[in-house]
Protein backbone atom coordinates (compact mmCIF):
# COMPACT_ATOMS: atom_id res chain seq x y z
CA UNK A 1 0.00 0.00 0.00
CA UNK A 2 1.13 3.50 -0.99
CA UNK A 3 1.03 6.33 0.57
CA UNK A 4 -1.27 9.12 -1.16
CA UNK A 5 0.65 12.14 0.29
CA UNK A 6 4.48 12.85 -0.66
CA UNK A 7 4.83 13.69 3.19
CA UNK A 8 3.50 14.11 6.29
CA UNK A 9 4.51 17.68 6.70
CA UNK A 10 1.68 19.98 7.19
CA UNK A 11 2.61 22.75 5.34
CA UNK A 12 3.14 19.56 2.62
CA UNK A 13 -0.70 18.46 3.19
CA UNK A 14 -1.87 21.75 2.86
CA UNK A 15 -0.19 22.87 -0.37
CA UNK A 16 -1.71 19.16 -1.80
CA UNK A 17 -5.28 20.36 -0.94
CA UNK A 18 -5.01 24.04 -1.76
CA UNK A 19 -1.57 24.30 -3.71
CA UNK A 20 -2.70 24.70 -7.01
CA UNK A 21 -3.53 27.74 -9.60
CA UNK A 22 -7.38 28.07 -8.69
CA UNK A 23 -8.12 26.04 -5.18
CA UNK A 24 -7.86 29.05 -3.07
CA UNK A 25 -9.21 31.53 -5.72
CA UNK A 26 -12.83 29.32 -5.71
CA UNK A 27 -12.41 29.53 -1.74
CA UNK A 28 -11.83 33.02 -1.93
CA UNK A 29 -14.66 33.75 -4.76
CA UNK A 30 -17.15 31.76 -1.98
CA UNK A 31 -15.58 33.52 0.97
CA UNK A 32 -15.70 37.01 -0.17
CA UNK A 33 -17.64 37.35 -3.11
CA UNK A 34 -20.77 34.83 -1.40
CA UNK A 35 -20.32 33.22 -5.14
CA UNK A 36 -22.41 29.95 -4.65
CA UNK A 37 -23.29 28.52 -8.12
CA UNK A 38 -21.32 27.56 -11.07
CA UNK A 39 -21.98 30.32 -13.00
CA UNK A 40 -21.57 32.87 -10.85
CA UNK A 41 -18.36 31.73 -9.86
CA UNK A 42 -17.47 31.24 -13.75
CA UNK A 43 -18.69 34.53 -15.08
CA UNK A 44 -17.31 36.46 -12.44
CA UNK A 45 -13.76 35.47 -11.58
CA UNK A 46 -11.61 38.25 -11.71
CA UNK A 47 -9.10 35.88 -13.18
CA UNK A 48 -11.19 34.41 -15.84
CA UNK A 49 -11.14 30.88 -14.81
CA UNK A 50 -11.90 28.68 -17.42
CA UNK A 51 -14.90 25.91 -16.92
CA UNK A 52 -13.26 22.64 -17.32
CA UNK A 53 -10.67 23.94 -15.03
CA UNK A 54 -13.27 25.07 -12.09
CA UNK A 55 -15.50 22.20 -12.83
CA UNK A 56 -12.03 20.07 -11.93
CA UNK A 57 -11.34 22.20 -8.80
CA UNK A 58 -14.93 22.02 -7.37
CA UNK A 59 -14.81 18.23 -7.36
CA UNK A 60 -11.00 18.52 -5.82
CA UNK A 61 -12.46 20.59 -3.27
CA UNK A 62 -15.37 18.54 -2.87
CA UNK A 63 -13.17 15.86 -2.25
CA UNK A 64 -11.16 17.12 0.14
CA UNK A 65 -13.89 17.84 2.39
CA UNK A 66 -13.15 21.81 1.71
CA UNK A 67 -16.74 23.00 -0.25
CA UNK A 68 -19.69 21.16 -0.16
CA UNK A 69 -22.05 20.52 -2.87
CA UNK A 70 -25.95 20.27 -2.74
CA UNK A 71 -28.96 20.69 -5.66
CA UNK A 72 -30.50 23.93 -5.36
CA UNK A 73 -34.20 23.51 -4.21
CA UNK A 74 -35.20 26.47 -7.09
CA UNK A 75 -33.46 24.35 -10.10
CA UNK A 76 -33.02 21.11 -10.70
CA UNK A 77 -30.39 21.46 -12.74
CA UNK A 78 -28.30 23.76 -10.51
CA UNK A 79 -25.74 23.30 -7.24
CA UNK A 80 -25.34 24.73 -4.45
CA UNK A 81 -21.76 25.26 -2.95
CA UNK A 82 -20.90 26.15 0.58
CA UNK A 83 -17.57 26.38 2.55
CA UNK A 84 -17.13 24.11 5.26
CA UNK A 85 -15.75 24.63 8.61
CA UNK A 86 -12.26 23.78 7.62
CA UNK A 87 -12.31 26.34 4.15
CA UNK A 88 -13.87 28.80 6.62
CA UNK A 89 -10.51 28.66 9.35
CA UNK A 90 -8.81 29.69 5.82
CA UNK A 91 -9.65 33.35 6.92
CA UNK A 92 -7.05 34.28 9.17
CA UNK A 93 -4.19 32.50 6.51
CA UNK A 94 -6.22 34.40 3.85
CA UNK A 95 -5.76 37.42 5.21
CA UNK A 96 -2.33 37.27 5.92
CA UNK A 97 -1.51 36.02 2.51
CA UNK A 98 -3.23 39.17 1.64
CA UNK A 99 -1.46 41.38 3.53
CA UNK A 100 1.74 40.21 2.58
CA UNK A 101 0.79 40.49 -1.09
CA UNK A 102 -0.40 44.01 -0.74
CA UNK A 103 3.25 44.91 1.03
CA UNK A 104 5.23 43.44 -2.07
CA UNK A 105 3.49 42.90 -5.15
CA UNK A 106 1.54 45.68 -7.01
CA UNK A 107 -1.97 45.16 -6.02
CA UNK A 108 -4.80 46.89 -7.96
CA UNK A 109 -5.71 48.94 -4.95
CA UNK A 110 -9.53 48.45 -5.20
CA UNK A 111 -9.40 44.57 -5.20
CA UNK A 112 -7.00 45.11 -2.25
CA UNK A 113 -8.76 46.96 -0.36
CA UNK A 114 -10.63 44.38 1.44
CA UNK A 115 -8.11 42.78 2.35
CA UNK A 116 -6.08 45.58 3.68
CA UNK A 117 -9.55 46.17 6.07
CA UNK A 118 -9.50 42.93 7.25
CA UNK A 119 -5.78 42.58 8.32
CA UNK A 120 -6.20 45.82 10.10
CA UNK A 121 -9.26 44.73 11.72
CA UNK A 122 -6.99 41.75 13.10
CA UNK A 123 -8.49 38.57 14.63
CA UNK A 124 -11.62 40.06 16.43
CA UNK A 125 -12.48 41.38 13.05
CA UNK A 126 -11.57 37.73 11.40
CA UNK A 127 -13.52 35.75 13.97
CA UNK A 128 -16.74 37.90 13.41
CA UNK A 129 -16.33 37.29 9.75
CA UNK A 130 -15.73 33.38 10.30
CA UNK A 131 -19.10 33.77 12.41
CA UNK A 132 -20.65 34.78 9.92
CA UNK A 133 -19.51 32.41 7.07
CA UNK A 134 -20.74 29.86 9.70
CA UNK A 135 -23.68 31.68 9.33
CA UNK A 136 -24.19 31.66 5.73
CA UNK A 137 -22.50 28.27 4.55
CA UNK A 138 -23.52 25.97 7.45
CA UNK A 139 -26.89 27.45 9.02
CA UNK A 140 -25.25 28.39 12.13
CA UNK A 141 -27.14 31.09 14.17
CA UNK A 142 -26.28 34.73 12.65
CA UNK A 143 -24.30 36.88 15.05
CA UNK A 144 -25.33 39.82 16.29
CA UNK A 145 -23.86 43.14 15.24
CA UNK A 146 -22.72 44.79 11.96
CA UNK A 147 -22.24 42.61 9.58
CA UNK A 148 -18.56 42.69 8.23
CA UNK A 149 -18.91 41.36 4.65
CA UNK A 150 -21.37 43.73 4.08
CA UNK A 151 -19.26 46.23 5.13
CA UNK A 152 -16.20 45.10 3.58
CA UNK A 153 -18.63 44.86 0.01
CA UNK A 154 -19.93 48.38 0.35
CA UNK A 155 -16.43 49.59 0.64
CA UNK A 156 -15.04 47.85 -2.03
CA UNK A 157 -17.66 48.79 -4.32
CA UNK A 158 -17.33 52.53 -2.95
CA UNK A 159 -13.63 51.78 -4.46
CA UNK A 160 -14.90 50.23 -7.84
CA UNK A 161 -17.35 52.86 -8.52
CA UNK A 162 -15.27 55.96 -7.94
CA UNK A 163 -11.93 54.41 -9.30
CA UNK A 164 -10.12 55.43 -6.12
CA UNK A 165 -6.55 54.25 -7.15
CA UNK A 166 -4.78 55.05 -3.44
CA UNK A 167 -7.02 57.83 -1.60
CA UNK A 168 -5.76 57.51 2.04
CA UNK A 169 -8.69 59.54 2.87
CA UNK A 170 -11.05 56.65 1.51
CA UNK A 171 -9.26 53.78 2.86
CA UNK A 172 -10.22 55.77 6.35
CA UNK A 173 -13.56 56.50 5.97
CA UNK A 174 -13.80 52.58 5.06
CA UNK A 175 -11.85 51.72 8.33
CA UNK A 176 -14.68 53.93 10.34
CA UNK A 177 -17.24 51.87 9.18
CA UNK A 178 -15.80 48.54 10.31
């Protein structure tokens, strides 16, 4: 008998589940963009992700006990795909890798801004938004409070609609609503 993993290491076992081009872009497009069907997630990937390669990385996911897949109640011919609790304990590494790409590579600054709110939000911030993923993807009782991906949405589309390339002033007024 083989073993299925090259090692045992977990930063080894990790990059095998979410190591590849697109894993952690469909986790982030169902984290932060509350992308749930196949189409959605196809037609609006900032990347342009190609269907045979995110019908591939669904069922990877799938299979790895990271997204889960159900029939949609309103279409017989369309899924439903939700995070599960492990994909949702991706926020705090998601943020960081986030952070660190908005110190060193050049980041359009409206598709950064989110995550430059949610680093400086740190873990209270994080945790809420877990909560509330919880929430969404696995019928867990909403929290109470502001929500924080509707506030981290409004500000990001604040920053799409008025092209703000690096306004310090808006990145503020974004942080005072969190």
């Amino acid at each position: 008998m083989q073993n299925e993993h090259r090692s045992g290491c977990p930063i080894n076992l990790t990059l095998e589940v979410l190591g590849d081009s697109w894993s952690l872009l469909v986790v982030r497009d169902l984290m932060f963009g509350n992308r749930r069907h196949f189409r959605e997630l196809l037609g609006n990937s900032e990347e342009g992700i190609a269907s045979n390669i995110l019908v591939s990385r669904l069922q990877r996911l799938v299979a790895a006990g990271m997204i889960s897949r159900r029939q949609d109640a309103t279409h017989k011919q369309k899924a439903i795909y939700s995070l599960t609790e492990p994909a949702i304990q991706l926020v705090p590494l998601l943020v960081q890798m986030g952070a660190w790409g908005c110190r060193h590579l050049p980041v359009n600054e409206e598709l950064a801004l989110r995550a430059q709110l949610l680093e400086e939000g740190g873990p209270d911030l994080w945790n809420r938004f877990m909560d509330e993923l919880r929430s969404v993807h696995l019928g867990a009782r909403h929290p109470r409070g502001p929500s924080v991906r509707e506030r981290l949405h409004t500000a990001y589309q604040a920053a799409s609609k008025n092209r703000i390339k690096s306004s310090p002033r808006a990145r503020a007024s974004a942080r005072r609503s969190l």
